[in-house]
Every structure is written in C-alpha cells, then in structure tokens.
PDB file of N, CA and C in Angstrom:
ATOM      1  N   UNK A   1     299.847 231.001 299.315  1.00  0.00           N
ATOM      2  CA  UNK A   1     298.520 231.077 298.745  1.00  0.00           C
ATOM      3  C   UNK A   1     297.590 231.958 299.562  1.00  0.00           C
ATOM      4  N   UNK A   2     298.166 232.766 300.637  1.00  0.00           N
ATOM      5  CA  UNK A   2     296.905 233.329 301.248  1.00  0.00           C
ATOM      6  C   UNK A   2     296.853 234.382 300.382  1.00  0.00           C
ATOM      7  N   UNK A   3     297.306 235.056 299.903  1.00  0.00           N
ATOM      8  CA  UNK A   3     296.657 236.428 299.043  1.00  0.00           C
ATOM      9  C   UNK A   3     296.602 236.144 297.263  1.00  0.00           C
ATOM     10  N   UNK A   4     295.901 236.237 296.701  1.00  0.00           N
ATOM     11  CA  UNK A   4     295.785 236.096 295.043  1.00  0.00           C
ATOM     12  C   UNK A   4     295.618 237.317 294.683  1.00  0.00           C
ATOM     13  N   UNK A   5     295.904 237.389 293.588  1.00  0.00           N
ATOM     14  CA  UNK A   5     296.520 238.902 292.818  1.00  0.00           C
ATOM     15  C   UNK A   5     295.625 239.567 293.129  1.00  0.00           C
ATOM     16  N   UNK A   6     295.822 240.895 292.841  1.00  0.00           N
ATOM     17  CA  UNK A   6     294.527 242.037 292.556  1.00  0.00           C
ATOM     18  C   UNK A   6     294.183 242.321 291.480  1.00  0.00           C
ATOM     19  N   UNK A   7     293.008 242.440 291.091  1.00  0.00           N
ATOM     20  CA  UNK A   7     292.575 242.728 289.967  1.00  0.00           C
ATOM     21  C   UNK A   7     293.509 243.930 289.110  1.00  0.00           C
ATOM     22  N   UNK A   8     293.831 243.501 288.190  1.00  0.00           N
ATOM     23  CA  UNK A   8     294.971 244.890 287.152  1.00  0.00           C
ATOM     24  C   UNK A   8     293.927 245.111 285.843  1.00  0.00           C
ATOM     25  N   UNK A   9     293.114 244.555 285.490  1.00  0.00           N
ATOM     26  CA  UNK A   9     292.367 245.398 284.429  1.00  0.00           C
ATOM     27  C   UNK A   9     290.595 244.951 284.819  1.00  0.00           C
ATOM     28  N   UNK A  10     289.790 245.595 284.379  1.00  0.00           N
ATOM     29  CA  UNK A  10     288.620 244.610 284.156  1.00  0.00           C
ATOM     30  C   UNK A  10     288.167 243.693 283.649  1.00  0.00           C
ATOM     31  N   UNK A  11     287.587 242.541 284.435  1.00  0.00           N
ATOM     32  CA  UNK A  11     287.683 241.299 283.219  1.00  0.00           C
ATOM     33  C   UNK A  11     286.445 240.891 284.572  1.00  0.00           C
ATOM     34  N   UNK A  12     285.344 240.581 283.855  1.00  0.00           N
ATOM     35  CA  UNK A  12     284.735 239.622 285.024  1.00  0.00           C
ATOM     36  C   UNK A  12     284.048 238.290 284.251  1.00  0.00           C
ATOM     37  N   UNK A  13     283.605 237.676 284.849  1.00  0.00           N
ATOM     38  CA  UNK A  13     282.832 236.253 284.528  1.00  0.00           C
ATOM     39  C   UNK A  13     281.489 236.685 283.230  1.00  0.00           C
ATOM     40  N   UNK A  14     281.193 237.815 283.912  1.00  0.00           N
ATOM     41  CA  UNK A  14     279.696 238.039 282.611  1.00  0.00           C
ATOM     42  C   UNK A  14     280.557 238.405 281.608  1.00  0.00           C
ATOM     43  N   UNK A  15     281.507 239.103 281.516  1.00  0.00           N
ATOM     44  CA  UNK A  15     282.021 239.078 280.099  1.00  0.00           C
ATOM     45  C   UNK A  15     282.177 237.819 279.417  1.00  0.00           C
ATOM     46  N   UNK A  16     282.166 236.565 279.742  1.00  0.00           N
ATOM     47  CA  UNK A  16     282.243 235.674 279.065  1.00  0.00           C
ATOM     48  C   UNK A  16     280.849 235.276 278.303  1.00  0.00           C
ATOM     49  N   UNK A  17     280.850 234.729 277.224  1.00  0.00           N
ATOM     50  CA  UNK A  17     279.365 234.436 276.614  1.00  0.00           C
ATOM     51  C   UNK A  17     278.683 233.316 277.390  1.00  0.00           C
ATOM     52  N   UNK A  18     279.633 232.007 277.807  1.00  0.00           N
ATOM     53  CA  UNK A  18     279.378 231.090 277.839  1.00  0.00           C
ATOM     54  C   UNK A  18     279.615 230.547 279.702  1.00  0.00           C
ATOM     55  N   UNK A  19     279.555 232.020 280.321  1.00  0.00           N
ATOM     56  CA  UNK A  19     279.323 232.448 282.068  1.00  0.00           C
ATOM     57  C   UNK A  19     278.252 231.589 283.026  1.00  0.00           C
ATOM     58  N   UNK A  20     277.347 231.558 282.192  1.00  0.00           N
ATOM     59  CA  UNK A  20     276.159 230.874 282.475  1.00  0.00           C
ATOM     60  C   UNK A  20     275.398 229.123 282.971  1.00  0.00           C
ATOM     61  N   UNK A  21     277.195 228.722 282.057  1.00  0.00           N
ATOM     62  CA  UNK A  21     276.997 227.121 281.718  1.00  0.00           C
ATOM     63  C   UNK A  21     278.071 226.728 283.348  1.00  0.00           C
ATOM     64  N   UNK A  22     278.434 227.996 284.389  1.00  0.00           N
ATOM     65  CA  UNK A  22     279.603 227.325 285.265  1.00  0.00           C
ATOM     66  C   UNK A  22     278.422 226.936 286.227  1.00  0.00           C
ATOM     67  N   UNK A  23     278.699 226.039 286.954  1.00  0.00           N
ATOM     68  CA  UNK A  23     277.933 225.307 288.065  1.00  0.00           C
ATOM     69  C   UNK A  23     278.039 226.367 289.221  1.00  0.00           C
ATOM     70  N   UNK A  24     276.621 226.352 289.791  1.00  0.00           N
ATOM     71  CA  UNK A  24     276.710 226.733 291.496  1.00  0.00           C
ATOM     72  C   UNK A  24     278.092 226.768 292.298  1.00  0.00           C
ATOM     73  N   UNK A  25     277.712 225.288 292.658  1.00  0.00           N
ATOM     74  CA  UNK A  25     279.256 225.347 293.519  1.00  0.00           C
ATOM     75  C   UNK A  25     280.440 225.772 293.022  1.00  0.00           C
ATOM     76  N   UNK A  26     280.946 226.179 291.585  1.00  0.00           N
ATOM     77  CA  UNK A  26     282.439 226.625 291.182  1.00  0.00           C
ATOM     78  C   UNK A  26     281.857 228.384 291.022  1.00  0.00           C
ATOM     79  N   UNK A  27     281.200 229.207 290.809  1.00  0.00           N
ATOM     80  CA  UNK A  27     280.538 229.871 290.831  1.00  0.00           C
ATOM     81  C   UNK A  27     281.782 230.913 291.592  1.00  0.00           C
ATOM     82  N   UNK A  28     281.718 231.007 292.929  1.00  0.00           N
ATOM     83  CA  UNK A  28     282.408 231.841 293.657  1.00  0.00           C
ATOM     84  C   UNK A  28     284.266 232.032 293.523  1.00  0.00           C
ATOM     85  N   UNK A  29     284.368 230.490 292.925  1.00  0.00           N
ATOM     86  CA  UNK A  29     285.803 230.686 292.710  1.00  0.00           C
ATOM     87  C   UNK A  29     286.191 230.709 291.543  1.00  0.00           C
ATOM     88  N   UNK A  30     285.430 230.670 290.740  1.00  0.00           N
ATOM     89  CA  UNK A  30     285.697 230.849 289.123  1.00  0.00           C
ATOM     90  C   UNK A  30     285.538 232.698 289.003  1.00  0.00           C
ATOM     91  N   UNK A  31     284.363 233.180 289.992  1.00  0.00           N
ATOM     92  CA  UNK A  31     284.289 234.790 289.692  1.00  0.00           C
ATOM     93  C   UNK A  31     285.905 235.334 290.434  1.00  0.00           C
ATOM     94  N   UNK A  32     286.244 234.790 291.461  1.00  0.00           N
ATOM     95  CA  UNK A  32     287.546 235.201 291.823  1.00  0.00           C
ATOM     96  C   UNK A  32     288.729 235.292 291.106  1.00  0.00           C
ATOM     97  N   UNK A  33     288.859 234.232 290.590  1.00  0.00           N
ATOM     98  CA  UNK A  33     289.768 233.564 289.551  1.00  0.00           C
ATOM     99  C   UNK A  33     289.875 234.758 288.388  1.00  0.00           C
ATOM    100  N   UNK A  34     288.624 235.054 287.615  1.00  0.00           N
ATOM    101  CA  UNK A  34     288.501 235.856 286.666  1.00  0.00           C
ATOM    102  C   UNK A  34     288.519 237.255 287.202  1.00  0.00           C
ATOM    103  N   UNK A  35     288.096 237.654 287.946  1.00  0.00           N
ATOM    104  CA  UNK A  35     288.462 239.113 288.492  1.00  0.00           C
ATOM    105  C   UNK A  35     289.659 239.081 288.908  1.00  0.00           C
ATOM    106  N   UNK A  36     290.769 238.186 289.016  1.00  0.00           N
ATOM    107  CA  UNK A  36     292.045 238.503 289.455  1.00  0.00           C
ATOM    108  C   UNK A  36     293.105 237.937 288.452  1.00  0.00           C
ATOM    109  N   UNK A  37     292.353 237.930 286.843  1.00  0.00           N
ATOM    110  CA  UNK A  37     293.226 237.650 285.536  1.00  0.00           C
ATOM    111  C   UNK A  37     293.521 235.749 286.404  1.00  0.00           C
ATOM    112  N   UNK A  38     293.533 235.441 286.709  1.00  0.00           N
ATOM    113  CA  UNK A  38     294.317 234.128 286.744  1.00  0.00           C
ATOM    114  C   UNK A  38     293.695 233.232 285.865  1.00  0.00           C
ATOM    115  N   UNK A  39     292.215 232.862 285.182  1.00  0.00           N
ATOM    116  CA  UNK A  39     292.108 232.559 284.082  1.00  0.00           C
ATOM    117  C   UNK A  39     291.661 233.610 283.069  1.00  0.00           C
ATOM    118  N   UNK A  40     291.206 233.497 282.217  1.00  0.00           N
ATOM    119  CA  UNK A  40     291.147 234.483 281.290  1.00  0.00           C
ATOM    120  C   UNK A  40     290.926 233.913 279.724  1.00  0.00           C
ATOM    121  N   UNK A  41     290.196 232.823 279.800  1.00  0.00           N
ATOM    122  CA  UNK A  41     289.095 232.380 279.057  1.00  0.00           C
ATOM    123  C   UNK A  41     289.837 232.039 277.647  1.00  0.00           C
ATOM    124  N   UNK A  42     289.171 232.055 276.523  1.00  0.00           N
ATOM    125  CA  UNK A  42     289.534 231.898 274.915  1.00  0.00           C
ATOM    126  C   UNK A  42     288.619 232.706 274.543  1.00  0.00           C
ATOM    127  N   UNK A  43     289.468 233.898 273.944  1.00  0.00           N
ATOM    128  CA  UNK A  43     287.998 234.747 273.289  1.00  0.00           C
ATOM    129  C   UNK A  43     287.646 235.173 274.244  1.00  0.00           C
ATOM    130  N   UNK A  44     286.176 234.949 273.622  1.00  0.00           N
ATOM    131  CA  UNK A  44     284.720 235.344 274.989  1.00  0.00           C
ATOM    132  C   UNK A  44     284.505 234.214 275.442  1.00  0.00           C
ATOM    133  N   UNK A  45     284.874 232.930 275.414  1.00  0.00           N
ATOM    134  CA  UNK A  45     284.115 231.956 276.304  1.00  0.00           C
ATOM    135  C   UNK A  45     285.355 231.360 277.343  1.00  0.00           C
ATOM    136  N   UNK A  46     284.582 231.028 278.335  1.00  0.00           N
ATOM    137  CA  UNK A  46     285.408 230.503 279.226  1.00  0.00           C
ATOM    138  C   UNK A  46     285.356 228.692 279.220  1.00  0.00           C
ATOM    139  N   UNK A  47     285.253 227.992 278.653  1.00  0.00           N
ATOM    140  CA  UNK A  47     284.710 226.672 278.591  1.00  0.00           C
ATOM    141  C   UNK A  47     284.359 226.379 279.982  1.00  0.00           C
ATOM    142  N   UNK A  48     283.406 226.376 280.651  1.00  0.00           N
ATOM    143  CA  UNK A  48     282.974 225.581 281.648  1.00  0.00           C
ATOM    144  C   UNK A  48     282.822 224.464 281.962  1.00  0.00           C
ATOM    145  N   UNK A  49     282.486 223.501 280.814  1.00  0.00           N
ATOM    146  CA  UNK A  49     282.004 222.535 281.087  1.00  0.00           C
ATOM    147  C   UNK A  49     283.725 221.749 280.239  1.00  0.00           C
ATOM    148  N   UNK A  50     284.342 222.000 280.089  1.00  0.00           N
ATOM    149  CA  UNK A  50     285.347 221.373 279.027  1.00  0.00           C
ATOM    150  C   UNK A  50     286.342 220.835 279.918  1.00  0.00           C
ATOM    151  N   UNK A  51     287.158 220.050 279.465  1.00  0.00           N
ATOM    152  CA  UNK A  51     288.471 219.136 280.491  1.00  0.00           C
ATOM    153  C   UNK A  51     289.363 220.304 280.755  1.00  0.00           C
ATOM    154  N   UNK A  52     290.600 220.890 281.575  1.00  0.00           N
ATOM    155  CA  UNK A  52     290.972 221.447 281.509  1.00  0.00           C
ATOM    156  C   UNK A  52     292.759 220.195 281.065  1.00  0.00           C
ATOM    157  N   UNK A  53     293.844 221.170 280.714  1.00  0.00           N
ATOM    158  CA  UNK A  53     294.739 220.262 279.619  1.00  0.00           C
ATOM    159  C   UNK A  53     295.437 220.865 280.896  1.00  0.00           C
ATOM    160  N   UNK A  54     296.860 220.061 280.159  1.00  0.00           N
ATOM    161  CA  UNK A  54     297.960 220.566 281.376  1.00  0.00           C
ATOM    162  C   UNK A  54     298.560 221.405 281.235  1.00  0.00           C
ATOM    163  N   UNK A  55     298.486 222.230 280.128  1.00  0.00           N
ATOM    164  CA  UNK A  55     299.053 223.397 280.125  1.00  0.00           C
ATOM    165  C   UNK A  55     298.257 224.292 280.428  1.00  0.00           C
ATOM    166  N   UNK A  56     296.836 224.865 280.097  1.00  0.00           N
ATOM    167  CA  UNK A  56     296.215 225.444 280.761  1.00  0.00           C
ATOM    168  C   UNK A  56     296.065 225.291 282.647  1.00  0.00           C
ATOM    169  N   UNK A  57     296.630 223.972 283.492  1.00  0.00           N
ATOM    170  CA  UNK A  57     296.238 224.014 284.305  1.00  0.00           C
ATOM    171  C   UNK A  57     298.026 224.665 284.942  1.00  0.00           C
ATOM    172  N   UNK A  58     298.920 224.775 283.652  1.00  0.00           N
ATOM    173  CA  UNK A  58     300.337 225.363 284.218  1.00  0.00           C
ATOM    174  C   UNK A  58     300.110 226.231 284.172  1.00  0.00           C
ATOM    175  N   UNK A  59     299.291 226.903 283.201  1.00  0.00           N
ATOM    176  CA  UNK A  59     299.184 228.902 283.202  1.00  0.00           C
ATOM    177  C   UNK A  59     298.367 228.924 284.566  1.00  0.00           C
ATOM    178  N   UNK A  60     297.674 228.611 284.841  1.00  0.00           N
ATOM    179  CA  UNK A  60     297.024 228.935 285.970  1.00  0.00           C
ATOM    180  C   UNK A  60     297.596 228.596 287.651  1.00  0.00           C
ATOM    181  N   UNK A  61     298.430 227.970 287.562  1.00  0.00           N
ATOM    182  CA  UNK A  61     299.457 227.740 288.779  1.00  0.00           C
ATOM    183  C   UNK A  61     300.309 228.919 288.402  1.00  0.00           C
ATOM    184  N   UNK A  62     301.119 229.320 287.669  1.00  0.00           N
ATOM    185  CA  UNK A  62     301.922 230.009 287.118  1.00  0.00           C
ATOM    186  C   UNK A  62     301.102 231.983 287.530  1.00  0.00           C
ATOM    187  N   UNK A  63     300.163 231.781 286.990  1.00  0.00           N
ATOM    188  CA  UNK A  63     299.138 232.930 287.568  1.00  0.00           C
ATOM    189  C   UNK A  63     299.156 233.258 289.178  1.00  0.00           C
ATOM    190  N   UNK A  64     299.058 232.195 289.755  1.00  0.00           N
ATOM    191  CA  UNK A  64     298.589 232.031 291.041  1.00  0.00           C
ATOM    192  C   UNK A  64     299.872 232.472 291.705  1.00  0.00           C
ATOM    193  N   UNK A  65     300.665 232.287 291.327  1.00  0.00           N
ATOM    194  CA  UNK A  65     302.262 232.496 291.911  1.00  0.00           C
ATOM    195  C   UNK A  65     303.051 233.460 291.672  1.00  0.00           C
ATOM    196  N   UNK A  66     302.688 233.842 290.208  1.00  0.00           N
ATOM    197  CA  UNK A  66     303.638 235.181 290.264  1.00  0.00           C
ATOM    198  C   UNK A  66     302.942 236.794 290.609  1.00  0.00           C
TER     199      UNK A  66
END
C-alpha cells in the first residue's frame, strides 16, 4: 500500500455533481482516490453520503491493488 496508482486519465472530485455533499475530514482522501481512478463514481455523482455495498467496496480494494 505505500504507492497508489497514478493518475491515467482526468477525473477529479469537481467533476462530480454531488462533490460538495463529501465531509471535511474524507475530503483529502476521497480527492486522492478519484484522481487515481480507484473510485469513479455513477455517472456524475459520487454518492457521498450513501452506504457503500460490498461489491463496490471489492472494486475498490481490487483498484488499490492492481
């Protein structure tokens, strides 16, 4: 886990519509996350405030690793 991908296309957090609704504190690692594709939202929104499921939380381990 010390290095996470590099960014391969543009994608950042303001592209999402719904960017606005992420909290302070997740803030820095949600912009990381999204500048380095490992999530990559529905659409334009990223649900912020929503449960995350277990398959979304496998794509995102799965991200993190390969």
């Amino acid at each position: 886990f010390d290095d996470l991908p590099e960014t391969i296309e543009k994608n950042t957090l303001a592209s999402y519509i719904d960017s606005d609704q992420i909290d302070s504190w997740a803030l820095e690692a949600m912009t990381l996350f999204a500048d380095s594709l490992i999530i990559q939202g529905s659409g334009q929104q990223i649900n912020p405030k929503e449960d995350t499921n277990r398959a979304q939380m496998a794509q995102v381990l799965y991200n993190i690793l390969k």
